[in-house]
PDB file of N, CA and C in Angstrom:
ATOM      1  N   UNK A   1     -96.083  28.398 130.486  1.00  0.00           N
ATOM      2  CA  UNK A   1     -96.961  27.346 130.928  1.00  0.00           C
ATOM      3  C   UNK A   1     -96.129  26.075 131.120  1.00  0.00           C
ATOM      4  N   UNK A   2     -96.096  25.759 132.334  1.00  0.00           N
ATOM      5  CA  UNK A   2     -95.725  24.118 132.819  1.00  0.00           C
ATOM      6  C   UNK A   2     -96.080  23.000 132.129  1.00  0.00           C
ATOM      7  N   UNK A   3     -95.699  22.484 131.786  1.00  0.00           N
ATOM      8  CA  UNK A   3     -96.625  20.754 130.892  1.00  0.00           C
ATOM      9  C   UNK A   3     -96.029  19.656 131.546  1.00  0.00           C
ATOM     10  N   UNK A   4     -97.117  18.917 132.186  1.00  0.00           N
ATOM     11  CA  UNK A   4     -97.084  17.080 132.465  1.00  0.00           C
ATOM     12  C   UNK A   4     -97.177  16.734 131.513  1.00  0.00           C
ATOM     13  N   UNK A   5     -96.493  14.998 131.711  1.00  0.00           N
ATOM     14  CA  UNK A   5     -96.742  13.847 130.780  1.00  0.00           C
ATOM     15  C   UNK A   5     -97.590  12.887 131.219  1.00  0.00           C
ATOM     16  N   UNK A   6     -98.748  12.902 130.239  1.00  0.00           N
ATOM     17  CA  UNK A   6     -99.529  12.015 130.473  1.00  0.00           C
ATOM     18  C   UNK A   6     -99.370  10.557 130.246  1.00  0.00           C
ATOM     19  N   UNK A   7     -99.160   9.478 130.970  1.00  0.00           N
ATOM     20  CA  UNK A   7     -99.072   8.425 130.316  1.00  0.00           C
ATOM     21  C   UNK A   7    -100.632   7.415 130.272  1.00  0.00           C
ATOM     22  N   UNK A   8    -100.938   7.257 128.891  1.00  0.00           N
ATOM     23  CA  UNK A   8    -101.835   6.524 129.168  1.00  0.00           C
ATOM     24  C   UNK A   8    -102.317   5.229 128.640  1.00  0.00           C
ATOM     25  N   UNK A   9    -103.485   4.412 128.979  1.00  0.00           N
ATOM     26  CA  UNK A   9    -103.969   3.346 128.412  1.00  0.00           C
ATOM     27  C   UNK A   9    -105.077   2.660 128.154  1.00  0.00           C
ATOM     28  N   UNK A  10    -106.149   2.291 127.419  1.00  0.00           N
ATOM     29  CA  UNK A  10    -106.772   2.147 127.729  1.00  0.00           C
ATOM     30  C   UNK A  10    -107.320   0.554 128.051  1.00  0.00           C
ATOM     31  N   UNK A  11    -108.553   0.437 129.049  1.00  0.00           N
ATOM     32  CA  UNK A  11    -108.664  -0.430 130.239  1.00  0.00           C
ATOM     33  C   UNK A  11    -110.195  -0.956 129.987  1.00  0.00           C
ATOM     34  N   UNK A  12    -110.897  -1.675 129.954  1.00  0.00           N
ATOM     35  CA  UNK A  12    -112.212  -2.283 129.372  1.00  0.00           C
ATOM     36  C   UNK A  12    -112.867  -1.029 128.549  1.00  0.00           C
ATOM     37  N   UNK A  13    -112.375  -0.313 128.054  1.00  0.00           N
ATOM     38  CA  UNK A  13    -113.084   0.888 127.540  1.00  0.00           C
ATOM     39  C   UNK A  13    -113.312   2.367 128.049  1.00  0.00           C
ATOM     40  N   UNK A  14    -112.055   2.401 128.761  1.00  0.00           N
ATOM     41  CA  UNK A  14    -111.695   3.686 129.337  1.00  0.00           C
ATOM     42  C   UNK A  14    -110.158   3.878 129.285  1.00  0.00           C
ATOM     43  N   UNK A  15    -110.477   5.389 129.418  1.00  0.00           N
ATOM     44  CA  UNK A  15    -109.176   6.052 129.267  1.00  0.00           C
ATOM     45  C   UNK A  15    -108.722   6.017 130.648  1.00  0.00           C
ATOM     46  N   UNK A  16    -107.431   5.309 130.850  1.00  0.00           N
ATOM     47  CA  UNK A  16    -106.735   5.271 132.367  1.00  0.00           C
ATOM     48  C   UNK A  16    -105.286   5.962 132.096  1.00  0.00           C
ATOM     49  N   UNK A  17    -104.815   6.409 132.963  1.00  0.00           N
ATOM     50  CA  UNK A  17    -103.784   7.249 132.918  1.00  0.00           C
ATOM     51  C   UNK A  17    -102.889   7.845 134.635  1.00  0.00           C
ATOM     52  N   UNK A  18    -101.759   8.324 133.823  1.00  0.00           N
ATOM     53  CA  UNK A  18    -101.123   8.720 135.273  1.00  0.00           C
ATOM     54  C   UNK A  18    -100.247   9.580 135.291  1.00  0.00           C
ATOM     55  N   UNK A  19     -99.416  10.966 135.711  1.00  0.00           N
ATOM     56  CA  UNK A  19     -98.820  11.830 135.033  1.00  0.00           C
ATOM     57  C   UNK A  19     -97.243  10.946 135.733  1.00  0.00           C
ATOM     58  N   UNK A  20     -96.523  11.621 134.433  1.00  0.00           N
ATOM     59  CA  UNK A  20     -94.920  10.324 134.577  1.00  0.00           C
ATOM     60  C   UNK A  20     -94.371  10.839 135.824  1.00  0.00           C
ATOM     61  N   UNK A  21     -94.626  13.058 135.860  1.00  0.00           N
ATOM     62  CA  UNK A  21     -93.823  13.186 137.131  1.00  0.00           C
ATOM     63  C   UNK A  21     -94.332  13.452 138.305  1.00  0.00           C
ATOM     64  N   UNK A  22     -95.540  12.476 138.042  1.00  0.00           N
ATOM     65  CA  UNK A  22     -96.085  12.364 139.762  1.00  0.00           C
ATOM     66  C   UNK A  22     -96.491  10.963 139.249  1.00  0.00           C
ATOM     67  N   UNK A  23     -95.975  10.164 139.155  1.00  0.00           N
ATOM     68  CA  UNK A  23     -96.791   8.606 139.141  1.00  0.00           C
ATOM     69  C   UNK A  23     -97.981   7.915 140.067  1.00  0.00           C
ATOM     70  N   UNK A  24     -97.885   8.556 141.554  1.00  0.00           N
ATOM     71  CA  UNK A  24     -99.537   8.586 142.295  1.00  0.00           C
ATOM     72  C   UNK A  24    -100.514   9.347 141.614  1.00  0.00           C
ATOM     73  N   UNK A  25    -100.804  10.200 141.042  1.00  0.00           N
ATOM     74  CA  UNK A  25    -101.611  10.559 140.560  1.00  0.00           C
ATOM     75  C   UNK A  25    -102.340   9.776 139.290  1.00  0.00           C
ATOM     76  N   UNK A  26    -102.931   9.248 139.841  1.00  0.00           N
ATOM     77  CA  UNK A  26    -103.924   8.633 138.092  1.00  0.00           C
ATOM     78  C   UNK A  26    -105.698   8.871 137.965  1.00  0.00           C
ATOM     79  N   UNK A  27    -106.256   8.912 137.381  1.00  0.00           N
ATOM     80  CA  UNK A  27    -107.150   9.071 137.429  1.00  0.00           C
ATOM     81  C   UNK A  27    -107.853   8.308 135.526  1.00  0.00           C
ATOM     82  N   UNK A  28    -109.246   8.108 135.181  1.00  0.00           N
ATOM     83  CA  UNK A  28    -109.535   7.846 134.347  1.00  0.00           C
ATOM     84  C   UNK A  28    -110.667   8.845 133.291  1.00  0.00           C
ATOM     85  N   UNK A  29    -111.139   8.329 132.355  1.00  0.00           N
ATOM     86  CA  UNK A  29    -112.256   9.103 131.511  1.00  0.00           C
ATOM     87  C   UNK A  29    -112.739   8.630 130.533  1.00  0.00           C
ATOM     88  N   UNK A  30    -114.201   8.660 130.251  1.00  0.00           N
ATOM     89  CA  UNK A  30    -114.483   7.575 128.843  1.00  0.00           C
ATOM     90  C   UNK A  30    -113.726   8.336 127.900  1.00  0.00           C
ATOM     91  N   UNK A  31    -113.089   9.214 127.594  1.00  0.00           N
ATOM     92  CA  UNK A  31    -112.245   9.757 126.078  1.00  0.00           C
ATOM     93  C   UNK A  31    -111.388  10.324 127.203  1.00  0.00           C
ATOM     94  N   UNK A  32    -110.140  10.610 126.032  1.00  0.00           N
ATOM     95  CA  UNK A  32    -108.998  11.043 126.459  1.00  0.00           C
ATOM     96  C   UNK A  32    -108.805  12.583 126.696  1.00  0.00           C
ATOM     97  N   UNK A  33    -109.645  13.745 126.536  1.00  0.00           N
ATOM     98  CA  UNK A  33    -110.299  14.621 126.833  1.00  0.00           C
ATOM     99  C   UNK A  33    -110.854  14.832 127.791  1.00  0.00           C
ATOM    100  N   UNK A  34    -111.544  13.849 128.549  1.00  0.00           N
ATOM    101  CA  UNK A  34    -112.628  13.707 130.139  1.00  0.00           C
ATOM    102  C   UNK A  34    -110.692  13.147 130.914  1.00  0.00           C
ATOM    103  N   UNK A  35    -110.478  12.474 130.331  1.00  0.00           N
ATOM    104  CA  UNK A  35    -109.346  11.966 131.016  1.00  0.00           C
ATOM    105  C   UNK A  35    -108.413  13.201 131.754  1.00  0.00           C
ATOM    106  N   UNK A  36    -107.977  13.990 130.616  1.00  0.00           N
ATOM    107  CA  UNK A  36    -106.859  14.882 130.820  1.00  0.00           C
ATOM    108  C   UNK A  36    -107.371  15.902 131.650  1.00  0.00           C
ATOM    109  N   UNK A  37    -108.810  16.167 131.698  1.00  0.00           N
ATOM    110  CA  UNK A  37    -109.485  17.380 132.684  1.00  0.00           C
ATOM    111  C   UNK A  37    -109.564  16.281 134.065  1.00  0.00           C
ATOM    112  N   UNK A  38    -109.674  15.018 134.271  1.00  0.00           N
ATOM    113  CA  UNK A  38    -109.844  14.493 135.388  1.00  0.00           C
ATOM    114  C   UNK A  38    -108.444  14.340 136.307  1.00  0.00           C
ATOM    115  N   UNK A  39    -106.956  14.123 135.395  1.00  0.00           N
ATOM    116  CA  UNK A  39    -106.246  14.432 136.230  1.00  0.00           C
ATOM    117  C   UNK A  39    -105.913  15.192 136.278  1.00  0.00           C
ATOM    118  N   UNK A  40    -106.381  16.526 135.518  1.00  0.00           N
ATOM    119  CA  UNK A  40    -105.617  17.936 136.246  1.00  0.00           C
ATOM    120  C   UNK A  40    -106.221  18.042 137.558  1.00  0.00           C
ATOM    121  N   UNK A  41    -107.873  17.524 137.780  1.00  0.00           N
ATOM    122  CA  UNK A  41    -108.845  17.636 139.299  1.00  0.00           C
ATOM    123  C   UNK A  41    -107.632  16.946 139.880  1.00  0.00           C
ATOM    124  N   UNK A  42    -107.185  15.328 139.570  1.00  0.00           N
ATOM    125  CA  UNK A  42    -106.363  14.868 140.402  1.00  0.00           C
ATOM    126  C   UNK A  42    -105.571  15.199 141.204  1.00  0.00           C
ATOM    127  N   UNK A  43    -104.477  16.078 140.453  1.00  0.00           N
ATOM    128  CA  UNK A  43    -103.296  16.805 140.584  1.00  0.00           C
ATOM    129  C   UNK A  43    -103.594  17.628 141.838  1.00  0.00           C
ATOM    130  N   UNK A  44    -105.002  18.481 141.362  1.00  0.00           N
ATOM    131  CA  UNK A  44    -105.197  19.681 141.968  1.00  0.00           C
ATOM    132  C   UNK A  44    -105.583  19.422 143.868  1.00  0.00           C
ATOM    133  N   UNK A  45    -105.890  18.319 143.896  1.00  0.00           N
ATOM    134  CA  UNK A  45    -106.869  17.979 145.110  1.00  0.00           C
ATOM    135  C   UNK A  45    -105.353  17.075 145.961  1.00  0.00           C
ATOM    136  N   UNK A  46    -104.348  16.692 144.776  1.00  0.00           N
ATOM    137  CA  UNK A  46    -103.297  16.285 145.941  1.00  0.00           C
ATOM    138  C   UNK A  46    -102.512  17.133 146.578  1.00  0.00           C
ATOM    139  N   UNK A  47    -102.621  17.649 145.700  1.00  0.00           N
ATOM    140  CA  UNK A  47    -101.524  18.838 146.255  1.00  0.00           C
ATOM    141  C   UNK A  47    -102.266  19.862 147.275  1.00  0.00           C
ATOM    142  N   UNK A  48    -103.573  19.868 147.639  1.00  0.00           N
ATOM    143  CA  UNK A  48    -104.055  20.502 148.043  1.00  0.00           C
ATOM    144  C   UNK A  48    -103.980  19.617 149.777  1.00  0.00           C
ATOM    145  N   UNK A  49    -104.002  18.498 149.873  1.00  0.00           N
ATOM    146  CA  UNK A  49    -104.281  17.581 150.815  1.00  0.00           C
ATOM    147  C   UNK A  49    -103.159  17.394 151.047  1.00  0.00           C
ATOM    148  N   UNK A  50    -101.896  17.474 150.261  1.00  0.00           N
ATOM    149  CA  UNK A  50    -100.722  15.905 151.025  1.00  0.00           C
ATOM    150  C   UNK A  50    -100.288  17.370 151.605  1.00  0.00           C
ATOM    151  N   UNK A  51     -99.319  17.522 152.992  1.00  0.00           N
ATOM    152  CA  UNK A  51     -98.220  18.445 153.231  1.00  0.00           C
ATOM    153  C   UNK A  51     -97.203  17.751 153.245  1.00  0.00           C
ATOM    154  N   UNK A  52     -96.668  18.867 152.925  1.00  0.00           N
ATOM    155  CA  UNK A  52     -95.269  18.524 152.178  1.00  0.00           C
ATOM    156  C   UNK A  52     -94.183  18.692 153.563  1.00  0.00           C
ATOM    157  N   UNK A  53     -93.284  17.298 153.577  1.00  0.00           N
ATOM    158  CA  UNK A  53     -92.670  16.921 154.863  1.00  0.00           C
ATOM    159  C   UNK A  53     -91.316  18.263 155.175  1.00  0.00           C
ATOM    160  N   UNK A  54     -91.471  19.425 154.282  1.00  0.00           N
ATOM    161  CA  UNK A  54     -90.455  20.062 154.614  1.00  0.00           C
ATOM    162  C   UNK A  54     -91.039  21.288 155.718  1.00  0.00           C
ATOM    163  N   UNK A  55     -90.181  22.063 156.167  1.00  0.00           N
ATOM    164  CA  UNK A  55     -90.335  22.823 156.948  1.00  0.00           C
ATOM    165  C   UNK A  55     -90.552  24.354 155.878  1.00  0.00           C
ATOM    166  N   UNK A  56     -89.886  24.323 155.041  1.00  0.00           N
ATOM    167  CA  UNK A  56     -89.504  25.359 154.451  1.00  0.00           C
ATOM    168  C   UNK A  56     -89.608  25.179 152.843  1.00  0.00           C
ATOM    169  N   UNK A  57     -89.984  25.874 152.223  1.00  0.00           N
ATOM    170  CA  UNK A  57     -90.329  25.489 150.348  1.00  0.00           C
ATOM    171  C   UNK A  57     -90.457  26.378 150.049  1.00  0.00           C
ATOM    172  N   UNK A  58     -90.719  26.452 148.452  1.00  0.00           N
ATOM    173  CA  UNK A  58     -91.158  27.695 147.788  1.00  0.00           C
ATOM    174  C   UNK A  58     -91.802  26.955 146.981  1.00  0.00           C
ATOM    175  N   UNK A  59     -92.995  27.607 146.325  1.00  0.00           N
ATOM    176  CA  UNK A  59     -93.572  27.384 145.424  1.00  0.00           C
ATOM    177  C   UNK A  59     -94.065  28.192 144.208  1.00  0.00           C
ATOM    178  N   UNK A  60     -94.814  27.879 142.794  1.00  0.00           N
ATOM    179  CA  UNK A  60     -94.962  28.369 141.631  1.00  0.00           C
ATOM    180  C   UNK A  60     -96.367  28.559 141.258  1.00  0.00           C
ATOM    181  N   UNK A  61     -97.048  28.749 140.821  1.00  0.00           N
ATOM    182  CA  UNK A  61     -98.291  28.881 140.094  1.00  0.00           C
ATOM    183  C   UNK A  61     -97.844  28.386 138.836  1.00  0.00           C
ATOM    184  N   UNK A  62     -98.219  27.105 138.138  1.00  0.00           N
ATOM    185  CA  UNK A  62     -98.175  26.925 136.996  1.00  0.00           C
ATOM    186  C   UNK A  62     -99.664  26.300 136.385  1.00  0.00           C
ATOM    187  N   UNK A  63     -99.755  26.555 135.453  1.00  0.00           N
ATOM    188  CA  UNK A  63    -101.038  26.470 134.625  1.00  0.00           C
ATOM    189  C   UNK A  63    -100.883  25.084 133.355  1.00  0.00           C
ATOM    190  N   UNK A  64    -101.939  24.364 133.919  1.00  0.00           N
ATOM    191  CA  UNK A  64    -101.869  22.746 133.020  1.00  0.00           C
ATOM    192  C   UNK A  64    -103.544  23.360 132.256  1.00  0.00           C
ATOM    193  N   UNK A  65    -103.264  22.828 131.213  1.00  0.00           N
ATOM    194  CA  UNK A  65    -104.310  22.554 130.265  1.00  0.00           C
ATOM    195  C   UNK A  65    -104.641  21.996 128.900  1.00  0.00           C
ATOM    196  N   UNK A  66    -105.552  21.942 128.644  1.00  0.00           N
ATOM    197  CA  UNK A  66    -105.440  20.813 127.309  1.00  0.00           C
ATOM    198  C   UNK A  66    -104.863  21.438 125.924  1.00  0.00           C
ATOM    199  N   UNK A  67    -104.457  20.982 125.178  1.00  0.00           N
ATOM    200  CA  UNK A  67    -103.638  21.966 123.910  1.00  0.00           C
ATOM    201  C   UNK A  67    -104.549  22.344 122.881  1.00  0.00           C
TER     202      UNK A  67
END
């Protein structure tokens, strides 16, 4: 299993956050639990949308989840 770093903080009473090795990705959650399931959605929906400027790649299946 793959693991991000979450970096986070909290912001008038929410959990805000952003993973270190994608720093566009942030997303928030009233607990840090709603948080960590909101940027895995994050993660999941960029990578699903951005293409990637190469011609040629390979890619992995890796699995994020809460511990």
């Amino acid at each position: 299993m793959a693991t991000c770093t979450l970096d986070y903080w909290i912001d008038d009473g929410w959990f805000v956050g952003r993973l270190r090795e994608n720093p566009g990705v942030f997303s928030q959650g009233k607990t840090l639990e709603e948080l960590k399931h909101n940027i895995e959605d994050a993660l999941e929906l960029m990578l699903e949308e951005a293409p990637l400027p190469v011609t040629e790649y390979e890619s992995v299946e890796i699995q994020m989840g809460a511990e």
